[in-house]
PDB file of N, CA and C in Angstrom:
ATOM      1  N   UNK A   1     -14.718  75.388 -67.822  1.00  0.00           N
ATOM      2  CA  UNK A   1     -14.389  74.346 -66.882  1.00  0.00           C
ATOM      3  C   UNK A   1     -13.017  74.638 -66.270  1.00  0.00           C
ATOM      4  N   UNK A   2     -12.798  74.840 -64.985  1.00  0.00           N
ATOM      5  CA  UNK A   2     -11.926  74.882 -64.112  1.00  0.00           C
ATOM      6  C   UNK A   2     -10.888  74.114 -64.503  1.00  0.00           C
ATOM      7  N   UNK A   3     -11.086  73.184 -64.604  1.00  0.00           N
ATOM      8  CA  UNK A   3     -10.128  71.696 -64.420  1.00  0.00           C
ATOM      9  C   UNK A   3      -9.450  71.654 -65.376  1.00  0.00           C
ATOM     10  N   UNK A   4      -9.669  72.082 -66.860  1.00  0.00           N
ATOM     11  CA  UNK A   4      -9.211  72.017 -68.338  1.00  0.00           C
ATOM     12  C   UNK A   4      -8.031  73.300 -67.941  1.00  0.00           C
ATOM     13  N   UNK A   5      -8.109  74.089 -67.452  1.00  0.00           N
ATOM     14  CA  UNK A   5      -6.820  74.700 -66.964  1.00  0.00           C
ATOM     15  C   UNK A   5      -5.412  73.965 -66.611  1.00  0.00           C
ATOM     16  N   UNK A   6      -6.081  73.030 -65.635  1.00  0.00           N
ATOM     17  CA  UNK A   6      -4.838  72.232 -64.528  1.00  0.00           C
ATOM     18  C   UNK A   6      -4.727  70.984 -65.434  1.00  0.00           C
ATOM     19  N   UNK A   7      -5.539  70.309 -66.617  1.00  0.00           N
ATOM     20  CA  UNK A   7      -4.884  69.062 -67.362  1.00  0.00           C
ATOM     21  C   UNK A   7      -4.189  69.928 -67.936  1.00  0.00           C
ATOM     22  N   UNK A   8      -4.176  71.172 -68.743  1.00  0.00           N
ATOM     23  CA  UNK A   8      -3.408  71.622 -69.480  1.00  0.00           C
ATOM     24  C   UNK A   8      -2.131  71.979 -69.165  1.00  0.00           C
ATOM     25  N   UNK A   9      -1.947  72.252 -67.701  1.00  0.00           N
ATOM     26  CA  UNK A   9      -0.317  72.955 -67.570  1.00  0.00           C
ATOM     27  C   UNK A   9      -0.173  71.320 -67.055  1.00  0.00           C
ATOM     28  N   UNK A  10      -0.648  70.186 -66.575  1.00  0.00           N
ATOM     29  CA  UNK A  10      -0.173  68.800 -66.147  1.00  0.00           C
ATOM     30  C   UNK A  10       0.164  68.109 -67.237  1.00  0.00           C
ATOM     31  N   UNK A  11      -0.599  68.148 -68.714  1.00  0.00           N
ATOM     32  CA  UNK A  11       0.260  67.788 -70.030  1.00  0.00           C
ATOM     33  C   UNK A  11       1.193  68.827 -70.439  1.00  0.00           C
ATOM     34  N   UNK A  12       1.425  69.576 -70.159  1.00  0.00           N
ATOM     35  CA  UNK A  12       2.514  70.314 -70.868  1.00  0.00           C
ATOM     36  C   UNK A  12       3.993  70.265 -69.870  1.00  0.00           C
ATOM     37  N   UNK A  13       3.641  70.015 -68.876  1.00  0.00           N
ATOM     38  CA  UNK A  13       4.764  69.687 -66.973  1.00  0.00           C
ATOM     39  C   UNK A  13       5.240  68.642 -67.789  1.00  0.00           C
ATOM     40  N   UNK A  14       4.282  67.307 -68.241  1.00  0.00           N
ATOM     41  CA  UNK A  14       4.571  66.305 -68.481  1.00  0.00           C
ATOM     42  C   UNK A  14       5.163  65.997 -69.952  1.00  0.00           C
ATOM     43  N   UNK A  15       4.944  66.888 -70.722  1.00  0.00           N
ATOM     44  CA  UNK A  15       5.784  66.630 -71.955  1.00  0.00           C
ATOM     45  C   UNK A  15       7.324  67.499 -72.169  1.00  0.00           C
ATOM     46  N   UNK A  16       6.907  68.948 -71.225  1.00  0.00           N
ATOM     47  CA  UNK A  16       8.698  69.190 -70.820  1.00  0.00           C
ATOM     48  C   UNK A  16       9.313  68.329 -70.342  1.00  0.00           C
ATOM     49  N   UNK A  17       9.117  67.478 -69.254  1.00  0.00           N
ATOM     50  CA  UNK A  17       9.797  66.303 -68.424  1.00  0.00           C
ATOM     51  C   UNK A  17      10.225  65.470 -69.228  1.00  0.00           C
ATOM     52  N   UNK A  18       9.495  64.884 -70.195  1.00  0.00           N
ATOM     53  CA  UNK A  18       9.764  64.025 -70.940  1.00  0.00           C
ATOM     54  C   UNK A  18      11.172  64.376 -72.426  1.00  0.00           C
ATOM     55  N   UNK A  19      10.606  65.902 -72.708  1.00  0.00           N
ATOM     56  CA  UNK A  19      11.739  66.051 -73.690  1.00  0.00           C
ATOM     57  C   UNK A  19      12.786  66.519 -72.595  1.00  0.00           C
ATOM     58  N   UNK A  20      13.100  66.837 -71.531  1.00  0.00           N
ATOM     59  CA  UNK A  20      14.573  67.286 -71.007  1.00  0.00           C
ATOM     60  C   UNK A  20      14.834  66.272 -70.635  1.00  0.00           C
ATOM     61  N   UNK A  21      14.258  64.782 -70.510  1.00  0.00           N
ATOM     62  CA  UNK A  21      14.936  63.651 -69.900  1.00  0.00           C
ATOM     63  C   UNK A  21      15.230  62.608 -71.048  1.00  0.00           C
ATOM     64  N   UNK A  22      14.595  62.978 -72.178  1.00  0.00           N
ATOM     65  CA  UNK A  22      15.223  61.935 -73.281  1.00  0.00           C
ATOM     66  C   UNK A  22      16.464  61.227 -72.833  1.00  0.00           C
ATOM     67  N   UNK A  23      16.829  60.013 -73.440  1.00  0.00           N
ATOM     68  CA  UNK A  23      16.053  59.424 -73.689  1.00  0.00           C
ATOM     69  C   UNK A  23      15.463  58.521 -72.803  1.00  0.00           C
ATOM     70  N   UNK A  24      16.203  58.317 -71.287  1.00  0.00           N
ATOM     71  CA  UNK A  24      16.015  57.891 -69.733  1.00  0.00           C
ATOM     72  C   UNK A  24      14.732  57.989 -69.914  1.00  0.00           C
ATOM     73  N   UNK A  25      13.831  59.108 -70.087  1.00  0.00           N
ATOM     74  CA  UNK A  25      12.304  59.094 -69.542  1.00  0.00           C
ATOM     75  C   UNK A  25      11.304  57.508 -70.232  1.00  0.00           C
ATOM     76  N   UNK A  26      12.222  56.975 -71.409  1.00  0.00           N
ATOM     77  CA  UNK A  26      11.819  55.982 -72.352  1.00  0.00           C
ATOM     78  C   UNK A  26      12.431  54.526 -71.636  1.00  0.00           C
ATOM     79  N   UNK A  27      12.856  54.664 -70.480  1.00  0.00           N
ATOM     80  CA  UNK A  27      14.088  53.977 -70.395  1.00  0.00           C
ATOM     81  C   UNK A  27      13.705  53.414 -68.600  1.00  0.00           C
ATOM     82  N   UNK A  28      13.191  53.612 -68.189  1.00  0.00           N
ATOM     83  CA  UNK A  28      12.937  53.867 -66.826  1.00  0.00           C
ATOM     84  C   UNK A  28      13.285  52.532 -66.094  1.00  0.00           C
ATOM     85  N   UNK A  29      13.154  51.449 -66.558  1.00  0.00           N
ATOM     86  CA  UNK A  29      13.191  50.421 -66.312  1.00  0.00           C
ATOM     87  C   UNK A  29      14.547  49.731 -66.258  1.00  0.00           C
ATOM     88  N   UNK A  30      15.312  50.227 -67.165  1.00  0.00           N
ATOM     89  CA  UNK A  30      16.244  49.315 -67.472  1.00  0.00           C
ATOM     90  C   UNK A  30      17.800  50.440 -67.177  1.00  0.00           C
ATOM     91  N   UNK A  31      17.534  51.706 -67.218  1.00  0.00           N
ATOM     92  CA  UNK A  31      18.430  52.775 -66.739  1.00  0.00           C
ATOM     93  C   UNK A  31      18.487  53.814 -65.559  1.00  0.00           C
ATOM     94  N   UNK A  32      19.409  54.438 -64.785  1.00  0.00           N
ATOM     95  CA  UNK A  32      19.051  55.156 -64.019  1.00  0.00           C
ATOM     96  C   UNK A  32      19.181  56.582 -64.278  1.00  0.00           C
ATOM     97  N   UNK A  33      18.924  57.803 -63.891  1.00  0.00           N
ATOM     98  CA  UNK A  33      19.337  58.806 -64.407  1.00  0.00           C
ATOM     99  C   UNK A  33      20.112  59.373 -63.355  1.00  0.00           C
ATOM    100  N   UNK A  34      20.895  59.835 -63.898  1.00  0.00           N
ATOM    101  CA  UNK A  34      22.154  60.858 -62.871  1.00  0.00           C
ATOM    102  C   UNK A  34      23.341  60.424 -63.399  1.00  0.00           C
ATOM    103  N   UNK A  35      24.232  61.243 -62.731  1.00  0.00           N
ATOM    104  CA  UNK A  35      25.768  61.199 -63.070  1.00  0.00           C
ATOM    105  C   UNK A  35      26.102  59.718 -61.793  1.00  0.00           C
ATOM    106  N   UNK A  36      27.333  59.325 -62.781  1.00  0.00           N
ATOM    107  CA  UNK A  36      28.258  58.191 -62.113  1.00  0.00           C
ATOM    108  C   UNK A  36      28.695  58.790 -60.562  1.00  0.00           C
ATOM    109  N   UNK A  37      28.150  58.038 -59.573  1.00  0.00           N
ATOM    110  CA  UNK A  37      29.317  58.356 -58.403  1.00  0.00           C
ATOM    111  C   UNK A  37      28.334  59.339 -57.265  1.00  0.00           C
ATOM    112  N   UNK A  38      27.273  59.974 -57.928  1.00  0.00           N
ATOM    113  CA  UNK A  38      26.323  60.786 -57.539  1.00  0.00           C
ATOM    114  C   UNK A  38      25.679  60.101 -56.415  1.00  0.00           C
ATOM    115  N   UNK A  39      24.382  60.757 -56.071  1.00  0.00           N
ATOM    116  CA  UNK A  39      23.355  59.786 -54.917  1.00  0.00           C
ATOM    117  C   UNK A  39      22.412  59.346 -55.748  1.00  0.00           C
ATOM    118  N   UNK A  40      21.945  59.429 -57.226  1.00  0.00           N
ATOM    119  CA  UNK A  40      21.072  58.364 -57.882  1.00  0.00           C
ATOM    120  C   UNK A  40      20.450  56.884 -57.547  1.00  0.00           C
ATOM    121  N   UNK A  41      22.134  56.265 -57.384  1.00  0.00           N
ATOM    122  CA  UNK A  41      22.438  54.470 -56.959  1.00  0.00           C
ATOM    123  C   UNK A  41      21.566  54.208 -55.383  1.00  0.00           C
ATOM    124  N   UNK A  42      22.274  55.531 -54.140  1.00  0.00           N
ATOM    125  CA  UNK A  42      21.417  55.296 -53.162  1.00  0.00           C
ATOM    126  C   UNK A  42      19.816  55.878 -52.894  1.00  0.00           C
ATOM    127  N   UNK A  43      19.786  56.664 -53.626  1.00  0.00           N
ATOM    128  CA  UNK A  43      18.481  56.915 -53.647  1.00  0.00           C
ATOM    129  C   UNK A  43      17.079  55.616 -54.408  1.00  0.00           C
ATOM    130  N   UNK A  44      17.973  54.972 -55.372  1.00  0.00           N
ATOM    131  CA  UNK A  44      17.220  53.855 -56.238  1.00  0.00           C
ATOM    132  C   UNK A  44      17.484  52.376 -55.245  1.00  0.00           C
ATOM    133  N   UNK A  45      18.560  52.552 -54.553  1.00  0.00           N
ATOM    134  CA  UNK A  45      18.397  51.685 -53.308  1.00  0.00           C
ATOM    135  C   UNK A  45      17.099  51.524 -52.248  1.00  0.00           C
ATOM    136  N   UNK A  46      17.219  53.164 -52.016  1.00  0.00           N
ATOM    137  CA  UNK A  46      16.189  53.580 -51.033  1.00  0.00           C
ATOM    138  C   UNK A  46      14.480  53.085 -51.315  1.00  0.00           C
ATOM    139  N   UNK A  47      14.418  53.519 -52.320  1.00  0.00           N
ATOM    140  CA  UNK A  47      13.393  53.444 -53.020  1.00  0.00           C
ATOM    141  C   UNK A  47      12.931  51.992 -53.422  1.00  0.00           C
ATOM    142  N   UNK A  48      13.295  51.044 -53.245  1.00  0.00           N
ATOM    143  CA  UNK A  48      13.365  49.415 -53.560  1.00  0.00           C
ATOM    144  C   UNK A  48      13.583  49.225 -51.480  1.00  0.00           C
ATOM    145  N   UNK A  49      14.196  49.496 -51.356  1.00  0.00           N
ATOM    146  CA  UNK A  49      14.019  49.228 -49.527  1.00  0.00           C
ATOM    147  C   UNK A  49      12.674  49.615 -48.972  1.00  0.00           C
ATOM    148  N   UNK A  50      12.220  50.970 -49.365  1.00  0.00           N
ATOM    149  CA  UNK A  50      11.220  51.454 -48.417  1.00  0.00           C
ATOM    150  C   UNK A  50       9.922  50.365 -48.748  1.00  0.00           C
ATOM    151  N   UNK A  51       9.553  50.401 -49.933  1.00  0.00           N
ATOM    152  CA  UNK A  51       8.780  49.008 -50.232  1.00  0.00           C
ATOM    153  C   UNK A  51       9.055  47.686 -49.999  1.00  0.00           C
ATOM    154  N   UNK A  52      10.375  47.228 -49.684  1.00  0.00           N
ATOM    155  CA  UNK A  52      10.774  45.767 -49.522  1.00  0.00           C
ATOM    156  C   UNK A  52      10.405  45.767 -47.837  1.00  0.00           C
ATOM    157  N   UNK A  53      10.438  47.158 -46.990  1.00  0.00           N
ATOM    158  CA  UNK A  53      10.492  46.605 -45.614  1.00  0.00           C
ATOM    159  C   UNK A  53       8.720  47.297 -45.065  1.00  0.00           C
ATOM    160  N   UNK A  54       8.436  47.693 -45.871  1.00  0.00           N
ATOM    161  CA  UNK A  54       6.969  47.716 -45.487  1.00  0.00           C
ATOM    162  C   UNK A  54       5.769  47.405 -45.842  1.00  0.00           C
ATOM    163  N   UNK A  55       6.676  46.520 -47.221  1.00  0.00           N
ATOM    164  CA  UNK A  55       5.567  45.421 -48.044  1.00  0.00           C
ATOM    165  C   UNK A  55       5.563  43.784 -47.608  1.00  0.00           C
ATOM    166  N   UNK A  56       6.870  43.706 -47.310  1.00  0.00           N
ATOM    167  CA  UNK A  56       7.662  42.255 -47.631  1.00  0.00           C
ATOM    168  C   UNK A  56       7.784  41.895 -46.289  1.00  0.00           C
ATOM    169  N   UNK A  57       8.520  43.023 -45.652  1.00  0.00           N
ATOM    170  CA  UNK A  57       9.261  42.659 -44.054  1.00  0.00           C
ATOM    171  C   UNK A  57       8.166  43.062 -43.118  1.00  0.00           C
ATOM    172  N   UNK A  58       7.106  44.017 -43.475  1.00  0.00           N
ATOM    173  CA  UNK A  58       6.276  44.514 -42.389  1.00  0.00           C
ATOM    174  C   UNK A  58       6.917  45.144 -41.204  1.00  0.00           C
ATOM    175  N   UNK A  59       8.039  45.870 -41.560  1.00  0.00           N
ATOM    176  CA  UNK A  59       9.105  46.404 -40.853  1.00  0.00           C
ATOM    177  C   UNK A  59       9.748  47.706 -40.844  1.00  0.00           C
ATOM    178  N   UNK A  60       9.726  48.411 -39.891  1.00  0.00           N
ATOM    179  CA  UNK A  60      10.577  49.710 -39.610  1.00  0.00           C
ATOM    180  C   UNK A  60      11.031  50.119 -40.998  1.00  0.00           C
ATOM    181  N   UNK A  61      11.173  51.136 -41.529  1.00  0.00           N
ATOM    182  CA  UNK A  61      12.018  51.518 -42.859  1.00  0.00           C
ATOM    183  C   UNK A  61      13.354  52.137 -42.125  1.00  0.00           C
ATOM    184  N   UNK A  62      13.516  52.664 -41.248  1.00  0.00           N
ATOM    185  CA  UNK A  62      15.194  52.549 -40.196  1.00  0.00           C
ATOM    186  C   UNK A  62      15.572  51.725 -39.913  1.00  0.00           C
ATOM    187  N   UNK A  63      15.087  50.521 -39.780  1.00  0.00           N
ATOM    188  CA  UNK A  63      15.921  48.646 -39.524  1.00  0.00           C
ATOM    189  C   UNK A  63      16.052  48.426 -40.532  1.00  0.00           C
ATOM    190  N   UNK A  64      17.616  48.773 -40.706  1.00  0.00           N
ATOM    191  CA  UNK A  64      18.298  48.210 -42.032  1.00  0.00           C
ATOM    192  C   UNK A  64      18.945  46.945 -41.843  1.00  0.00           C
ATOM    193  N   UNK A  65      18.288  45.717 -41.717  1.00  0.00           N
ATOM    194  CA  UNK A  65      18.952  44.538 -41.142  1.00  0.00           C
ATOM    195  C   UNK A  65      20.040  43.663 -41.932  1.00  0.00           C
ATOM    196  N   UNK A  66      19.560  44.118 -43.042  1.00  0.00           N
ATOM    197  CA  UNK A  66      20.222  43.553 -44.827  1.00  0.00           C
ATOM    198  C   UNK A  66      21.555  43.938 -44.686  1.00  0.00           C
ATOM    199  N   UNK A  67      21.531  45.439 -44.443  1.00  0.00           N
ATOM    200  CA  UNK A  67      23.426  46.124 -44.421  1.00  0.00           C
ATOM    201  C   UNK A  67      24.174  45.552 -43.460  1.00  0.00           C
ATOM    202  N   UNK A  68      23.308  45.928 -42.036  1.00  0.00           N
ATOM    203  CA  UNK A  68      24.284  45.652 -41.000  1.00  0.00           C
ATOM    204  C   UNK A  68      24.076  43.982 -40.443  1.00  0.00           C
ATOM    205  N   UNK A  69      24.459  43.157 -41.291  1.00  0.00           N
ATOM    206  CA  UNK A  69      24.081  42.020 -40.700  1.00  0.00           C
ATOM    207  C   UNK A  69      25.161  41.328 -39.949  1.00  0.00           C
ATOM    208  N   UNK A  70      25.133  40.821 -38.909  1.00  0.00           N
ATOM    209  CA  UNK A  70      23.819  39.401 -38.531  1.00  0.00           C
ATOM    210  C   UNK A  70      22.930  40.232 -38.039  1.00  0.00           C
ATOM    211  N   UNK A  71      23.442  41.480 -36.664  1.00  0.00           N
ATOM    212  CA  UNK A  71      22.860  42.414 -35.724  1.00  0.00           C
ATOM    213  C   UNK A  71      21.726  42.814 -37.008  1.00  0.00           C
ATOM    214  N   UNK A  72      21.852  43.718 -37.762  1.00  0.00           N
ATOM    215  CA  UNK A  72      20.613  44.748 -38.033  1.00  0.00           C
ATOM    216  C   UNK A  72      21.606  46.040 -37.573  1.00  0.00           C
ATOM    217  N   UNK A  73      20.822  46.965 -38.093  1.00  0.00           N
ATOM    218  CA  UNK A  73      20.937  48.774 -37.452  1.00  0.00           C
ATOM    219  C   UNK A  73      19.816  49.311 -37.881  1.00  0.00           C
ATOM    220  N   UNK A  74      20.270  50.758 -37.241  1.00  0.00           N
ATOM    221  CA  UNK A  74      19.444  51.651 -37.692  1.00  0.00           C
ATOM    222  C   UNK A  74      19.611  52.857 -38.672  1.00  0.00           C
ATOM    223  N   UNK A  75      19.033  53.410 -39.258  1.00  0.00           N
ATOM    224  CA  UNK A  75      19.538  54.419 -40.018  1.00  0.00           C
ATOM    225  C   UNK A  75      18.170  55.631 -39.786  1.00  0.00           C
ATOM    226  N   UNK A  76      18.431  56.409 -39.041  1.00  0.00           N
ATOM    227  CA  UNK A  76      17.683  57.662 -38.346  1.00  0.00           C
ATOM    228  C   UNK A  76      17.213  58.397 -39.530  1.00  0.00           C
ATOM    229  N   UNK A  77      18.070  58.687 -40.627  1.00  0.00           N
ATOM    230  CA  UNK A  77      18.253  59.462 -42.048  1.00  0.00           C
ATOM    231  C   UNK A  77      16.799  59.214 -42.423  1.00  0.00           C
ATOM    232  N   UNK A  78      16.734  58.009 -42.847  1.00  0.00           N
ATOM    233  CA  UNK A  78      15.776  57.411 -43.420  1.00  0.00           C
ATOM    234  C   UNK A  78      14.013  57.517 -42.995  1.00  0.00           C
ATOM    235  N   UNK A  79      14.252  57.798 -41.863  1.00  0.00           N
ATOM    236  CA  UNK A  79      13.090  58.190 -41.429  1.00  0.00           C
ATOM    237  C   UNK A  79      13.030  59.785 -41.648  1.00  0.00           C
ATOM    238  N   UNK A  80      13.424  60.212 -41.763  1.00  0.00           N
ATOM    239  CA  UNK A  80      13.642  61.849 -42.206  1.00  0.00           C
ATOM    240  C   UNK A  80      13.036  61.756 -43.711  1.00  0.00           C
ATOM    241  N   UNK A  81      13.531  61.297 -44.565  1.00  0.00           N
ATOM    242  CA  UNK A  81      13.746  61.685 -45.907  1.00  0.00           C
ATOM    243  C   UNK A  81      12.072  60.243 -46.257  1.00  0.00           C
ATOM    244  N   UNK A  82      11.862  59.935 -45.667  1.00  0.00           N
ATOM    245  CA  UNK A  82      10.733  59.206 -45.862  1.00  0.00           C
ATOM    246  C   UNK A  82       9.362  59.218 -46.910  1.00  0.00           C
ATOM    247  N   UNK A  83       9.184  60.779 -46.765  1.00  0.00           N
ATOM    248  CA  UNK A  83       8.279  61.379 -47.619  1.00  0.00           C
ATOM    249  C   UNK A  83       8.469  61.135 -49.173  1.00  0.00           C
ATOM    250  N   UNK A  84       9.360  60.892 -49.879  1.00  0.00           N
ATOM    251  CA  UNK A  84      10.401  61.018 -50.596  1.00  0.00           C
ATOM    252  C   UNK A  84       9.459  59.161 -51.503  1.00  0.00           C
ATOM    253  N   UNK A  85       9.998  58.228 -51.078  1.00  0.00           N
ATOM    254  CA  UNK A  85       9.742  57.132 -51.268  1.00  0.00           C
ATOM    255  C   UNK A  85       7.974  57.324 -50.855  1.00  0.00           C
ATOM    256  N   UNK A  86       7.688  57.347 -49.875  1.00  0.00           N
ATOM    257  CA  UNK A  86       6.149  57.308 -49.621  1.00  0.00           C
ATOM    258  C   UNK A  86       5.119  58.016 -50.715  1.00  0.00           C
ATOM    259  N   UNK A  87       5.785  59.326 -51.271  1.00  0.00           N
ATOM    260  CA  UNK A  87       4.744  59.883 -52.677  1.00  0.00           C
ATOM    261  C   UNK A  87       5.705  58.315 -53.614  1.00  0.00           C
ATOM    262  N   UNK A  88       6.480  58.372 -54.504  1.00  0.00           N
ATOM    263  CA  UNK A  88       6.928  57.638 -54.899  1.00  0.00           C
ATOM    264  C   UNK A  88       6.424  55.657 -55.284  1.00  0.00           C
ATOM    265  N   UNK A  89       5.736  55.488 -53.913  1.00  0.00           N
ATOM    266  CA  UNK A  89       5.524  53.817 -53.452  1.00  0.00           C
ATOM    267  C   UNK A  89       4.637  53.606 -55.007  1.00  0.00           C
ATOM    268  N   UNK A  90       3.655  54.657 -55.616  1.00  0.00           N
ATOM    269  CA  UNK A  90       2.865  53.693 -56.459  1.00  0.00           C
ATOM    270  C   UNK A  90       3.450  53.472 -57.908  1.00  0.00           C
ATOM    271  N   UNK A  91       4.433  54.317 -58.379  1.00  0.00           N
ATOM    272  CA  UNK A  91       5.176  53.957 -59.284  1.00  0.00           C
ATOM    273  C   UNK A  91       6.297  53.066 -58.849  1.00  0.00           C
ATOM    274  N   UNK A  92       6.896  53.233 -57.656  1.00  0.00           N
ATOM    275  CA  UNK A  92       7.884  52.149 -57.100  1.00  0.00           C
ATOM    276  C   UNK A  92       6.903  50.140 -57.782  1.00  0.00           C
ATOM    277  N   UNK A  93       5.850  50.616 -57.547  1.00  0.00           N
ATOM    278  CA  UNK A  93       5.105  49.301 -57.535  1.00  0.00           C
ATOM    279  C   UNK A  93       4.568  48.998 -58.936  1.00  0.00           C
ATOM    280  N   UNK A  94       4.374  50.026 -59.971  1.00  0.00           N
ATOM    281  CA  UNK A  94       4.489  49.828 -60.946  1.00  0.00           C
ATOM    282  C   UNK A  94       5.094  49.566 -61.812  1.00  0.00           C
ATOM    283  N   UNK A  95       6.761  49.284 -62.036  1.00  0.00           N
ATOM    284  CA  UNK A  95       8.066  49.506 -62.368  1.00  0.00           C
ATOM    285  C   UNK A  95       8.660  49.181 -61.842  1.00  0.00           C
ATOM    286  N   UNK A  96       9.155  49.690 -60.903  1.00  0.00           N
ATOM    287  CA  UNK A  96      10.225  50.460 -59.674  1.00  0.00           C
ATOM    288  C   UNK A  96      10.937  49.463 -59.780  1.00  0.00           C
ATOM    289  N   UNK A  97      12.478  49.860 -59.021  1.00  0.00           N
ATOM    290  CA  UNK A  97      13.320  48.966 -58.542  1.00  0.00           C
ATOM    291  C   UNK A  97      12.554  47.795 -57.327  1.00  0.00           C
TER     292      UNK A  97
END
């Protein structure tokens, strides 16, 4: 069987991941991983936005209206790096920030 190939290197992907991220990988919920000061904080921002404005707001993920308020802006970036949060959305929704 073909397939017993690809579970096998996908449990073994998945149990390296798990021992190089001890103990965070146990933790997901309640910790972030990365260094202090890093892009972790905005990336776990990002990631709680891209779902808040296309679940909640039914809205642009570049109309950042929250930051720049009363106006709103835009943030061009964000539509770039999009892909990012979009694989991401179904654990975002399981967990996620």
């Amino acid at each position: 069987m073909p397939y017993r190939k690809n579970l096998f290197a996908a449990a073994g992907y998945t149990l390296l991941t798990i021992i190089l991220t001890y103990p965070v990988a146990f933790q997901l919920t309640t910790h972030i991983a990365g260094f202090k000061g890093e892009d972790n904080l905005q990336w776990r921002w990002f990631l709680w936005w891209f779902k808040h404005s296309l679940l909640t707001l039914h809205a642009s993920v570049t109309d950042v209206s929250i930051l720049f308020a009363p106006t709103g802006g835009q943030q061009p970036f964000y539509a770039i790096t999009s892909y990012v949060p979009a694989l991401a959305l179904p654990l975002t929704l399981l967990g996620g920030p």
